[in-house]
C-alpha atoms as a PDB file:
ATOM      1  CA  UNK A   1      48.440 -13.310 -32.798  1.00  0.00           C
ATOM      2  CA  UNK A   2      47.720 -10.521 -34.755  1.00  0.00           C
ATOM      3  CA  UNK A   3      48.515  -7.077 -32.709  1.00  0.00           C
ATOM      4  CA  UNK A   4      46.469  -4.560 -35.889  1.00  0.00           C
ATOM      5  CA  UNK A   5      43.686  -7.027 -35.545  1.00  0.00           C
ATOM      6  CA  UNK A   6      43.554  -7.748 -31.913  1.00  0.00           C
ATOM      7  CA  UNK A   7      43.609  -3.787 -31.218  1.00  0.00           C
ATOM      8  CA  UNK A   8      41.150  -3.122 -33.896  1.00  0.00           C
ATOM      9  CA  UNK A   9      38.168  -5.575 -31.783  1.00  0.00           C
ATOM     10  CA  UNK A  10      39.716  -3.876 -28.499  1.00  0.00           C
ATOM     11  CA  UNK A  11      38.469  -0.653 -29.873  1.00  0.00           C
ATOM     12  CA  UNK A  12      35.195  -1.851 -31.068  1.00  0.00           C
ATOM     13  CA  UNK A  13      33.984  -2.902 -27.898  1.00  0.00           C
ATOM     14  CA  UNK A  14      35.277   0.099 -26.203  1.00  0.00           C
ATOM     15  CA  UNK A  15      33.247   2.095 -28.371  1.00  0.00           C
ATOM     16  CA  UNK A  16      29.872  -0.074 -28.282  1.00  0.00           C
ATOM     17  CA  UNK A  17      30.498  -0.727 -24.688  1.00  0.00           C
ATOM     18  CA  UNK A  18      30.552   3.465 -24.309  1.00  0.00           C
ATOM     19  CA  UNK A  19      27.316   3.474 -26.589  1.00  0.00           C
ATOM     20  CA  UNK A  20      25.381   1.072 -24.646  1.00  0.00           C
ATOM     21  CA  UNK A  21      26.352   3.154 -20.988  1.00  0.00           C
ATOM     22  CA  UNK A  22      25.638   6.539 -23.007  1.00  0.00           C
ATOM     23  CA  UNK A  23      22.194   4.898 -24.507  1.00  0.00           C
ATOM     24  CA  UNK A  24      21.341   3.771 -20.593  1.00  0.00           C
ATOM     25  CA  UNK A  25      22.145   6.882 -19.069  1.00  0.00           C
ATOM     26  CA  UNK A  26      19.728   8.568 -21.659  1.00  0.00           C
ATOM     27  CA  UNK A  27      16.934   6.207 -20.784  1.00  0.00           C
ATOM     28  CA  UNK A  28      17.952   6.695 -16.618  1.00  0.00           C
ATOM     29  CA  UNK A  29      17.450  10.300 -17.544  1.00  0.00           C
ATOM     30  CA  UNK A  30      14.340  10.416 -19.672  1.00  0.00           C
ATOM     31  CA  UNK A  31      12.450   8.241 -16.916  1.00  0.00           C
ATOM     32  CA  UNK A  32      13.858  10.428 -13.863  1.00  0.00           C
ATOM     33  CA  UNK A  33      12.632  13.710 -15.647  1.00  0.00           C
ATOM     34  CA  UNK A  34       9.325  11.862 -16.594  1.00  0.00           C
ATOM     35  CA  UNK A  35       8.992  10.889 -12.969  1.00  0.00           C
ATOM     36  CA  UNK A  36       9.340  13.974 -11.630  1.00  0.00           C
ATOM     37  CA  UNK A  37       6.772  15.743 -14.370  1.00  0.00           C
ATOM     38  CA  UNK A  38       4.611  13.285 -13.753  1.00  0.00           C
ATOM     39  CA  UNK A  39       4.665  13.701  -9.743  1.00  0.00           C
ATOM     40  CA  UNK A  40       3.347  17.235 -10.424  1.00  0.00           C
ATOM     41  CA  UNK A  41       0.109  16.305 -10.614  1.00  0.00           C
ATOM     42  CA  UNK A  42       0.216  14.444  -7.445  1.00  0.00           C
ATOM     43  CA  UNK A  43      -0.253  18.264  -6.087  1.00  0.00           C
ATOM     44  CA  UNK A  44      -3.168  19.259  -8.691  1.00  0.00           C
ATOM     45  CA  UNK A  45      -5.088  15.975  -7.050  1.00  0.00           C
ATOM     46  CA  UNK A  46      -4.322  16.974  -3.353  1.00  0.00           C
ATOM     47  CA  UNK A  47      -5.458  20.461  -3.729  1.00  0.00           C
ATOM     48  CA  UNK A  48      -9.124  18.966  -4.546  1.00  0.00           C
ATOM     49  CA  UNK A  49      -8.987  16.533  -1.850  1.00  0.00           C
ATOM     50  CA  UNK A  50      -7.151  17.532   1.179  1.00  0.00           C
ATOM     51  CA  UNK A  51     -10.308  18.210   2.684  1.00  0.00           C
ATOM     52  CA  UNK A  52     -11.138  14.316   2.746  1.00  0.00           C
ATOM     53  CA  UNK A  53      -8.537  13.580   5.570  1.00  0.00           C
ATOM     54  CA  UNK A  54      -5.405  15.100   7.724  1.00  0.00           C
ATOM     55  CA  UNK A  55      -2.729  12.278   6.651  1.00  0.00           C
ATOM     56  CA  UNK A  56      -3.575  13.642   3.001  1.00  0.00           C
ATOM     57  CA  UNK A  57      -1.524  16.953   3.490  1.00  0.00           C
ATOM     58  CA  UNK A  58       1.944  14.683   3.603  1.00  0.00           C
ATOM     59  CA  UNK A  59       3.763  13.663   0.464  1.00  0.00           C
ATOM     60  CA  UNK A  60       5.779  10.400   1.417  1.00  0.00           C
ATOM     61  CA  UNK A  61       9.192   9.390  -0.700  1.00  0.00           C
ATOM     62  CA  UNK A  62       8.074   7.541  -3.894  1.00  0.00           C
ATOM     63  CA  UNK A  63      10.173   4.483  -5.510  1.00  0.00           C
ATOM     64  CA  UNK A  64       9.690   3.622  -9.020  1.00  0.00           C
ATOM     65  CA  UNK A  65      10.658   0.069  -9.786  1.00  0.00           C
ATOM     66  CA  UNK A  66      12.477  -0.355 -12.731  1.00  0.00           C
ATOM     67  CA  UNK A  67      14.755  -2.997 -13.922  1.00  0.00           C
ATOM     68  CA  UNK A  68      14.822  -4.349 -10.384  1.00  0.00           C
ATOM     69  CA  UNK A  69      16.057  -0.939  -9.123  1.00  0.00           C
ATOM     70  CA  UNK A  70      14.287   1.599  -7.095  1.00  0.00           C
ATOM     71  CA  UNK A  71      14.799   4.858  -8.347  1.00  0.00           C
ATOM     72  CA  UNK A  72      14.074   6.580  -5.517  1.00  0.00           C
ATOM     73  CA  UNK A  73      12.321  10.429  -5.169  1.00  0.00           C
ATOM     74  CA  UNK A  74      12.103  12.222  -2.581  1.00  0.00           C
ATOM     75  CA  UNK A  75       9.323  15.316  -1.412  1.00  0.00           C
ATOM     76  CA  UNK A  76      11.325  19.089  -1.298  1.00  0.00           C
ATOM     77  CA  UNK A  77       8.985  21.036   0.416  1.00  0.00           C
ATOM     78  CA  UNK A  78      11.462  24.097  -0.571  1.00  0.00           C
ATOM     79  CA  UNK A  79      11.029  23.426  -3.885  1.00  0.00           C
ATOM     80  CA  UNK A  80       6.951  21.603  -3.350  1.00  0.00           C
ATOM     81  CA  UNK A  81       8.171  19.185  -6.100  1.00  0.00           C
ATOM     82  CA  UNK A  82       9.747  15.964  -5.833  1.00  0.00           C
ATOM     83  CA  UNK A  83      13.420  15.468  -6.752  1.00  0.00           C
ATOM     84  CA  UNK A  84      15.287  12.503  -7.449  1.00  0.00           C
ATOM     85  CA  UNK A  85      17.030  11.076  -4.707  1.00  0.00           C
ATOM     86  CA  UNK A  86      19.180   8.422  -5.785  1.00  0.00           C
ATOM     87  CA  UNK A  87      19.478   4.553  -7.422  1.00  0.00           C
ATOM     88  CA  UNK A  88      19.276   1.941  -5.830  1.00  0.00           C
ATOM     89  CA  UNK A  89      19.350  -2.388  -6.408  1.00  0.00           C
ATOM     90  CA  UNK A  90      16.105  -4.273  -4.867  1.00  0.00           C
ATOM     91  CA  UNK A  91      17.278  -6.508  -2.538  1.00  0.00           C
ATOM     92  CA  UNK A  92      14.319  -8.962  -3.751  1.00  0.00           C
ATOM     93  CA  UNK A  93      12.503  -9.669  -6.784  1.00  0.00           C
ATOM     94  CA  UNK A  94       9.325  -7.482  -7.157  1.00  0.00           C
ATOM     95  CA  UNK A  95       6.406  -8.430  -9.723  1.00  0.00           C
ATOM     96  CA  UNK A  96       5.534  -6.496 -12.359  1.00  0.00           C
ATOM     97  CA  UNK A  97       3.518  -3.545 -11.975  1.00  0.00           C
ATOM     98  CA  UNK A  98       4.172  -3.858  -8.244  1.00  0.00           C
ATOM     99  CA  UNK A  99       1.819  -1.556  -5.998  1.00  0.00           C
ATOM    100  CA  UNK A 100       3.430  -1.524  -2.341  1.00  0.00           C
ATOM    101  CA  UNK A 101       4.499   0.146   0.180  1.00  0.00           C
ATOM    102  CA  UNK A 102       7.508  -0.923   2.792  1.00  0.00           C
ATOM    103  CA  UNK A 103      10.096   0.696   4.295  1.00  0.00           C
ATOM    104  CA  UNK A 104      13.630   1.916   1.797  1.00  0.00           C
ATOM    105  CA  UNK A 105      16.676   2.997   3.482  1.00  0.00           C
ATOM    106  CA  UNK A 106      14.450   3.698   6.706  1.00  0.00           C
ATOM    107  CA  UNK A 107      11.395   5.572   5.301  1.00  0.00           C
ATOM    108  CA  UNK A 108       7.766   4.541   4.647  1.00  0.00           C
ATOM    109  CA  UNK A 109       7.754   4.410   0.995  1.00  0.00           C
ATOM    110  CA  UNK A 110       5.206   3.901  -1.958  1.00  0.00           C
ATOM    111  CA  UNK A 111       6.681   1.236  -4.306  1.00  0.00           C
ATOM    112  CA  UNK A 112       5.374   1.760  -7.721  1.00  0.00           C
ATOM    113  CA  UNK A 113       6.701   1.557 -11.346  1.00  0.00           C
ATOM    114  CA  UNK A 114       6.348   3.883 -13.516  1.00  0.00           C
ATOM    115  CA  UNK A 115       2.723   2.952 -15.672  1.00  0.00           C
ATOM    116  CA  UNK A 116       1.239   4.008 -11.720  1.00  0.00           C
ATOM    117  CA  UNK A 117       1.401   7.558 -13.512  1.00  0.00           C
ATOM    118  CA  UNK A 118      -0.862   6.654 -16.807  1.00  0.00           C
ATOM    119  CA  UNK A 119      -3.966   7.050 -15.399  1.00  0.00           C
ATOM    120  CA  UNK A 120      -6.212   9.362 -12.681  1.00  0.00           C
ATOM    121  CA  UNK A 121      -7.059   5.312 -10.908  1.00  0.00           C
ATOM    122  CA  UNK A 122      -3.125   5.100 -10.480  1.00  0.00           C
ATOM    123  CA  UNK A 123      -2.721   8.448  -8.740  1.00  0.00           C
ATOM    124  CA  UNK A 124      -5.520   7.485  -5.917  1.00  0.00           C
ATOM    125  CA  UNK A 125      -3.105   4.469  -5.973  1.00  0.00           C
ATOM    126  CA  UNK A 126      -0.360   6.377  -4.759  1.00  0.00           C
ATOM    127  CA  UNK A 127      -2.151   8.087  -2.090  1.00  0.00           C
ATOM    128  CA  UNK A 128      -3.791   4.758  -0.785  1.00  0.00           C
ATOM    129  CA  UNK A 129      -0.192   3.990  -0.348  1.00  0.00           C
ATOM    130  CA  UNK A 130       0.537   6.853   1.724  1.00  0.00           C
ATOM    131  CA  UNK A 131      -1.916   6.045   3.666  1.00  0.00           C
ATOM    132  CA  UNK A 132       0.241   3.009   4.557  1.00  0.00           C
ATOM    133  CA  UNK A 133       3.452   5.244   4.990  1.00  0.00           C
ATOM    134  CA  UNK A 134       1.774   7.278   7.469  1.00  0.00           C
ATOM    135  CA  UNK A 135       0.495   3.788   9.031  1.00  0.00           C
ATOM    136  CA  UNK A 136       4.109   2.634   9.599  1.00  0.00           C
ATOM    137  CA  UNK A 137       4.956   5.913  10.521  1.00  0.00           C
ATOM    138  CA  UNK A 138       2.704   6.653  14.135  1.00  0.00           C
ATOM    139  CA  UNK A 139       2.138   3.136  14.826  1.00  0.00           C
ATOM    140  CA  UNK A 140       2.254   0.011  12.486  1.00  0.00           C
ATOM    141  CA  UNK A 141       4.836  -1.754  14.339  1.00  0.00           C
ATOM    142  CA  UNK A 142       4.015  -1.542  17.934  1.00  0.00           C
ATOM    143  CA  UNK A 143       0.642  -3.179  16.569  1.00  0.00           C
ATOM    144  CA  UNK A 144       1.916  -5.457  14.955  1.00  0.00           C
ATOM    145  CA  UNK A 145       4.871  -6.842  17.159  1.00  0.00           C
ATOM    146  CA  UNK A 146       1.588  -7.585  20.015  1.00  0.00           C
ATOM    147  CA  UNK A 147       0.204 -10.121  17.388  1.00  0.00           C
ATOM    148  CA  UNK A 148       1.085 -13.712  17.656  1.00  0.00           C
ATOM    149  CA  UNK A 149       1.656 -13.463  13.712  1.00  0.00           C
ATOM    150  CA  UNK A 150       3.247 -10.674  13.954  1.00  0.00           C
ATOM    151  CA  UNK A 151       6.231 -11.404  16.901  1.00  0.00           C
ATOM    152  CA  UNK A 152       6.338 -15.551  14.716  1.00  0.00           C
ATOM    153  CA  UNK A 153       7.338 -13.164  11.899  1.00  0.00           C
ATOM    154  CA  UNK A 154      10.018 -10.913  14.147  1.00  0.00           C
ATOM    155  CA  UNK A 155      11.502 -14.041  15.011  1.00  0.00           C
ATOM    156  CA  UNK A 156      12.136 -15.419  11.956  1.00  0.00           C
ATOM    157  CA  UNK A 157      12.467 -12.096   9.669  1.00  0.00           C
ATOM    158  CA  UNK A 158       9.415 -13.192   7.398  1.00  0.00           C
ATOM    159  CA  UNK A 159       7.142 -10.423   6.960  1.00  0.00           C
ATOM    160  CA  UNK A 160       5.238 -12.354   4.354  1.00  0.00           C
ATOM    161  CA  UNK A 161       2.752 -13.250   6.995  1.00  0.00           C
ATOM    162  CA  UNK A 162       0.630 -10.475   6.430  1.00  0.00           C
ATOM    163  CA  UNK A 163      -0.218 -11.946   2.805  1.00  0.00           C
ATOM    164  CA  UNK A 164       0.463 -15.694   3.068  1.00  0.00           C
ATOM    165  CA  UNK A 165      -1.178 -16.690   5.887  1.00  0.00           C
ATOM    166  CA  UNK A 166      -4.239 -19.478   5.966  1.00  0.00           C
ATOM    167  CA  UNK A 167      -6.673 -17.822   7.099  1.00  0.00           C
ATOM    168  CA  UNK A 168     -10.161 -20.149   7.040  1.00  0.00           C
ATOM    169  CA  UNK A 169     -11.566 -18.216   4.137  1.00  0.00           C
ATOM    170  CA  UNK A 170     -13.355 -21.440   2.656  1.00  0.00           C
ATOM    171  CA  UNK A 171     -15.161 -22.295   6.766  1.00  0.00           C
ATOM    172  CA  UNK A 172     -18.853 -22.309   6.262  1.00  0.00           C
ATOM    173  CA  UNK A 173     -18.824 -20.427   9.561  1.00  0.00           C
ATOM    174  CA  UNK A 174     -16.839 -17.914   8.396  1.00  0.00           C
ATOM    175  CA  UNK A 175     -18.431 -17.285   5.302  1.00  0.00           C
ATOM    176  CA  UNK A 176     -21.804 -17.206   7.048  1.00  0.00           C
ATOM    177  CA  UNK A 177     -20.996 -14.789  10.019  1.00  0.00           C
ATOM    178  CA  UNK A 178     -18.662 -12.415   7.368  1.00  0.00           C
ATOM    179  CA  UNK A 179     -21.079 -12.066   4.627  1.00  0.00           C
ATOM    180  CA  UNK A 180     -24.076 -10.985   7.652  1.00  0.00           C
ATOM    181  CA  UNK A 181     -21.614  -8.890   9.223  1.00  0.00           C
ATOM    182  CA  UNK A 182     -21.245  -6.729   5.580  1.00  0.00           C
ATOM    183  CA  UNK A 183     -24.818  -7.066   5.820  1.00  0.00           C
ATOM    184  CA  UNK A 184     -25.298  -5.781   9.496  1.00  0.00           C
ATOM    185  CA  UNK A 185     -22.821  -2.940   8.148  1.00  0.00           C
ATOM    186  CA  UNK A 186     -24.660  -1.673   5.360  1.00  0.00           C
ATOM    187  CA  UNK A 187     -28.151  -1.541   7.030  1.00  0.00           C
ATOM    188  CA  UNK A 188     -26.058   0.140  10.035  1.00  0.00           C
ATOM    189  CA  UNK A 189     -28.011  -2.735  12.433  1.00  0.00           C
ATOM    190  CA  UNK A 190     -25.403  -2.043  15.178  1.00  0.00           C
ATOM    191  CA  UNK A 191     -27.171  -5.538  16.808  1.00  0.00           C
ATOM    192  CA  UNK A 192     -26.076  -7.270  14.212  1.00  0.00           C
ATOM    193  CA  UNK A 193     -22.513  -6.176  14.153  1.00  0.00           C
ATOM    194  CA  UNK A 194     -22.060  -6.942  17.439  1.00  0.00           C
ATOM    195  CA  UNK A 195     -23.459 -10.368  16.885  1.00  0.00           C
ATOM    196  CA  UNK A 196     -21.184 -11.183  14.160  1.00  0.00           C
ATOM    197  CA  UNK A 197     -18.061 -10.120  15.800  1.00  0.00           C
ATOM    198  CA  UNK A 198     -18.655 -11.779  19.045  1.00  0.00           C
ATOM    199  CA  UNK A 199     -19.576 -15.018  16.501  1.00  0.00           C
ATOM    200  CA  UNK A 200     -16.590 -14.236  15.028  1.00  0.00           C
ATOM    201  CA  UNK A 201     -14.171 -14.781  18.140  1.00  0.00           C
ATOM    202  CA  UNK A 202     -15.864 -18.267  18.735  1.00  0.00           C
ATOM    203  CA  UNK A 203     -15.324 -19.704  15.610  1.00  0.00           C
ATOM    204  CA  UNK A 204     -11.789 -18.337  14.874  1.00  0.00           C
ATOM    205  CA  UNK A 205      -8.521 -18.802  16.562  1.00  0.00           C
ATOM    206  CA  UNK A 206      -6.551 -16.092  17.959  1.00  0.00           C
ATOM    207  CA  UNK A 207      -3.993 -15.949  15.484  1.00  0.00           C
ATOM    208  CA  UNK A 208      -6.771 -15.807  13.201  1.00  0.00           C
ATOM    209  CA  UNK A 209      -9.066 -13.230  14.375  1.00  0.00           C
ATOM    210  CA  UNK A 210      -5.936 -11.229  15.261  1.00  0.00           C
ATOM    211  CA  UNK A 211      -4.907 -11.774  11.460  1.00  0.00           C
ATOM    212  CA  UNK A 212      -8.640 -10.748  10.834  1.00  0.00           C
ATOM    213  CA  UNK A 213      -8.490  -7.221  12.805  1.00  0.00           C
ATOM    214  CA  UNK A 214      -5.165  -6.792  11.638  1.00  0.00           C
ATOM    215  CA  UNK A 215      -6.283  -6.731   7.686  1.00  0.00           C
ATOM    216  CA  UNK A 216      -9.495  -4.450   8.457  1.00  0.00           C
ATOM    217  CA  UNK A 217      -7.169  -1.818  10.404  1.00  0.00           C
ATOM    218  CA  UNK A 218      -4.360  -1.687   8.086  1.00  0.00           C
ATOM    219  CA  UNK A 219      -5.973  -2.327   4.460  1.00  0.00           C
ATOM    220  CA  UNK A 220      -9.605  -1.349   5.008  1.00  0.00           C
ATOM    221  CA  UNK A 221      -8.334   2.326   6.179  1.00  0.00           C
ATOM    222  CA  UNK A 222      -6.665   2.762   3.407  1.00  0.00           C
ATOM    223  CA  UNK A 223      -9.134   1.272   0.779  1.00  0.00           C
ATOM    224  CA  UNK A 224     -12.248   3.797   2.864  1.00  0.00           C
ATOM    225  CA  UNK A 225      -9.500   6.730   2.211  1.00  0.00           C
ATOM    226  CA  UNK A 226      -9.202   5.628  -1.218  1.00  0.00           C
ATOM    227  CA  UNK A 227     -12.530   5.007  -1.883  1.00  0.00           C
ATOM    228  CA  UNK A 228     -13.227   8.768  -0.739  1.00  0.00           C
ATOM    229  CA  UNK A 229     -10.991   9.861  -3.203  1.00  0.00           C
ATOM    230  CA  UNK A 230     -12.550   8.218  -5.976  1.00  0.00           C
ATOM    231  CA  UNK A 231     -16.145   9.659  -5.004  1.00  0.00           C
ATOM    232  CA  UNK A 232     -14.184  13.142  -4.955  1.00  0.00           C
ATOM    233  CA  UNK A 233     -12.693  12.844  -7.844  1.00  0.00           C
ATOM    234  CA  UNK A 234     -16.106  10.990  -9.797  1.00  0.00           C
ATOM    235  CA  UNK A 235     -14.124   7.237 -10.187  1.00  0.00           C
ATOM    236  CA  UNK A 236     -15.749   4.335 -10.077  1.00  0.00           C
ATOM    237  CA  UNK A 237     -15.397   3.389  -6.717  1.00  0.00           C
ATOM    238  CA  UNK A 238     -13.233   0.322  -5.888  1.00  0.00           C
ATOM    239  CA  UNK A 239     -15.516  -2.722  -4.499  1.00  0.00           C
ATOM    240  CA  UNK A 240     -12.868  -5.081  -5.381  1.00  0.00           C
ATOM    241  CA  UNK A 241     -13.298  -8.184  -2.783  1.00  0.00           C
ATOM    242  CA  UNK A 242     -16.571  -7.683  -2.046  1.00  0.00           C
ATOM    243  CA  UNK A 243     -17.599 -11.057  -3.895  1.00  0.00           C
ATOM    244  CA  UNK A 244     -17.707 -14.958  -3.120  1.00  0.00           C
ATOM    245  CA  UNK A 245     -15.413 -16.723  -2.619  1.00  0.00           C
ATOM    246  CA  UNK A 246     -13.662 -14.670   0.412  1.00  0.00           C
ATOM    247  CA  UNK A 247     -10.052 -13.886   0.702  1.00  0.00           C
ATOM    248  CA  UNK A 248      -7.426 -11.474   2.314  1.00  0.00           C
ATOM    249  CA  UNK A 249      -8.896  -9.091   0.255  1.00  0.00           C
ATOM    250  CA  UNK A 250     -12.342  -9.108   1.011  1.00  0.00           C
ATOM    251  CA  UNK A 251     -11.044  -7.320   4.564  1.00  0.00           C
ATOM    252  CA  UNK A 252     -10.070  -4.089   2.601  1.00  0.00           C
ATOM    253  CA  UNK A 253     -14.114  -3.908   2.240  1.00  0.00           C
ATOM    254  CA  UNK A 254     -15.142  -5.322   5.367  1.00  0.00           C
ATOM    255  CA  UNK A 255     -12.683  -3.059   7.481  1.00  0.00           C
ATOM    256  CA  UNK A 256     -13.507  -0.196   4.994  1.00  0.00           C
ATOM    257  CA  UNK A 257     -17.138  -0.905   6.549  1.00  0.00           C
ATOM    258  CA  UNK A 258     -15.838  -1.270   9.834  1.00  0.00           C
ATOM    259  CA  UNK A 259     -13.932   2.019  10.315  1.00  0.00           C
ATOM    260  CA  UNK A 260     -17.074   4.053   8.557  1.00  0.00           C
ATOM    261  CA  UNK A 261     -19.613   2.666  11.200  1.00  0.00           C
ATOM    262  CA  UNK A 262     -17.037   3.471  13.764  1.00  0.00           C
ATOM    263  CA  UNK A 263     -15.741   6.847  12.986  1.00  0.00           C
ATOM    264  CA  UNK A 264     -19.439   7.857  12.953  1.00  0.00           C
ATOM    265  CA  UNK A 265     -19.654   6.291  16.439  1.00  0.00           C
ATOM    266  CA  UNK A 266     -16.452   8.264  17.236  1.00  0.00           C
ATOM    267  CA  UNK A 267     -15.093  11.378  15.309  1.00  0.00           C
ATOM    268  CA  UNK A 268     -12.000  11.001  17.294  1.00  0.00           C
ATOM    269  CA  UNK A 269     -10.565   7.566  15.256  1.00  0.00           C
ATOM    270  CA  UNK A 270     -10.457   9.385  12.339  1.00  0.00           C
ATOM    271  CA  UNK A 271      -7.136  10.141  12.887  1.00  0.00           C
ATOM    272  CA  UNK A 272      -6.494   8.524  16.040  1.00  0.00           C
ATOM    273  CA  UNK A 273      -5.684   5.386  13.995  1.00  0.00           C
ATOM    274  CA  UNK A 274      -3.702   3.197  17.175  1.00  0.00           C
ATOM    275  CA  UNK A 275      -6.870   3.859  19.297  1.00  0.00           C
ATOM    276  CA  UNK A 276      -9.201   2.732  15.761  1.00  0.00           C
ATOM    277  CA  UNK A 277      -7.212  -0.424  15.705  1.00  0.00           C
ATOM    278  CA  UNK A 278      -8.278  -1.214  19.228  1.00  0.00           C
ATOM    279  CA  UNK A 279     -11.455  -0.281  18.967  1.00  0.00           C
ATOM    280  CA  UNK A 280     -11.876  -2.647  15.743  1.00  0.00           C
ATOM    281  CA  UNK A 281     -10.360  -5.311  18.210  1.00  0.00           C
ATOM    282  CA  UNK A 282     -12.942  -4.984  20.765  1.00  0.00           C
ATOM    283  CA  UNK A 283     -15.917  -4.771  18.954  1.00  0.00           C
END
């Protein structure tokens, strides 16, 4: 073997190997200091709409997905500017585009990537997502370890549950009885809303109708928030599920509708959100 020739390729790839980490590192940096620019107008937004709710006034820890890596930043009230925390692998695959929010390291967290930040629609993203951090934060599991769903799901570490399960979206019944209940909502007929739900316990099981309340509380609170934002900030508003045929989200705008009529019934479950879910329960 040829020593000259063999050290020769050695140092080649040391010095494209050190290129490529140098080249990374550069991109690592460029997208934490666009991040944290691009957080900054997070507080322009909440300024004009802090007014619209109280769980508005906290900024939650933000993870931007790239790569399959959460770079993960983190609210400094010192400094009122996010800084960047630290990197991180996903310990699962996440789509595209992904718009979540779950638990990192222990914190409530919106999961976004980085194209969130393009437009004024993705910043009313991030705050429906709070809305979900602060969720988890007074009261989401206690809820949710009650339902039947929810304490299968405990048992067997599957919180996919809350988007995979069968609900009887196609039943006539269902159909019938959901699309009068928007109905009953709109016209504020408070007879027909009753009507509806209590037709509503008959015809579903009560994994279902649990599944049912469960959706309304935790996605239609955040969709009325967001949709308050969007009036606020003159967006079109987001009616997204709202057509035939039904599915899981279809109960962002029926609980949306839900939580309206009853937080005019009931100042107090505007913020009370553990009392709100029962409430939506028991109507």
């Amino acid at each position: 073997m040829n020593f000259k020739k063999v050290t020769i390729v050695f140092f080649i790839q040391i010095i494209f190997s050190s290129h490529y980490i140098y080249s990374q590192s550069q991109s690592e940096n460029q997208l934490i200091k666009y991040c944290i620019n691009a957080t900054q107008k997070l507080f322009e937004i909440q300024e004009k709409v802090r007014d619209i709710h109280p769980f508005l006034n906290k900024f939650h820890p933000i993870a931007i997905v790239e790569n399959n890596y959460f770079y993960i930043f983190n609210y400094d009230s010192t400094k009122d500017s996010y800084i960047f925390l630290k990197k991180q692998p996903a310990t699962f695959p996440l789509p595209s585009g992904v718009k979540a929010s779950f638990p990192i390291n222990g914190s409530p967290s919106c999961v976004v990537s980085k194209e969130i930040f393009d437009s004024m629609d993705g910043y009313v993203t991030i705050f429906h997502e709070f809305m979900h951090c602060t969720q988890s934060e007074i009261c989401e599991s206690k809820i949710k370890n009650k339902l039947i769903l929810g304490q299968e799901g405990l048992k067997k570490n599957d919180p996919s549950w809350e988007i995979n399960h069968p609900f009887p979206y196609k039943s006539p019944e269902f159909l019938k009885t959901y699309s009068k209940l928007i109905e009953g909502l709109d016209s504020k007929d408070k007879w027909i809303i009753l009507e509806c739900r209590i037709q509503l316990k008959k015809i579903l099981n009560q994994a279902d109708y649990e599944y049912m309340v469960w959706q309304e509380w935790k996605e239609g609170f955040a969709r009325l928030i967001e949709n308050k934002l969007q009036a606020k900030l003159k967006l079109d508003i987001n009616n997204y599920g709202s057509k035939k045929p039904y599915n899981r989200i279809t109960f962002y705008v029926g609980g949306a509708k839900i939580i309206k009529y009853l937080i005019q019934e009931n100042s107090e479950l505007n913020s009370n959100i553990e009392l709100l879910f029962k409430e939506i329960s028991n109507l």
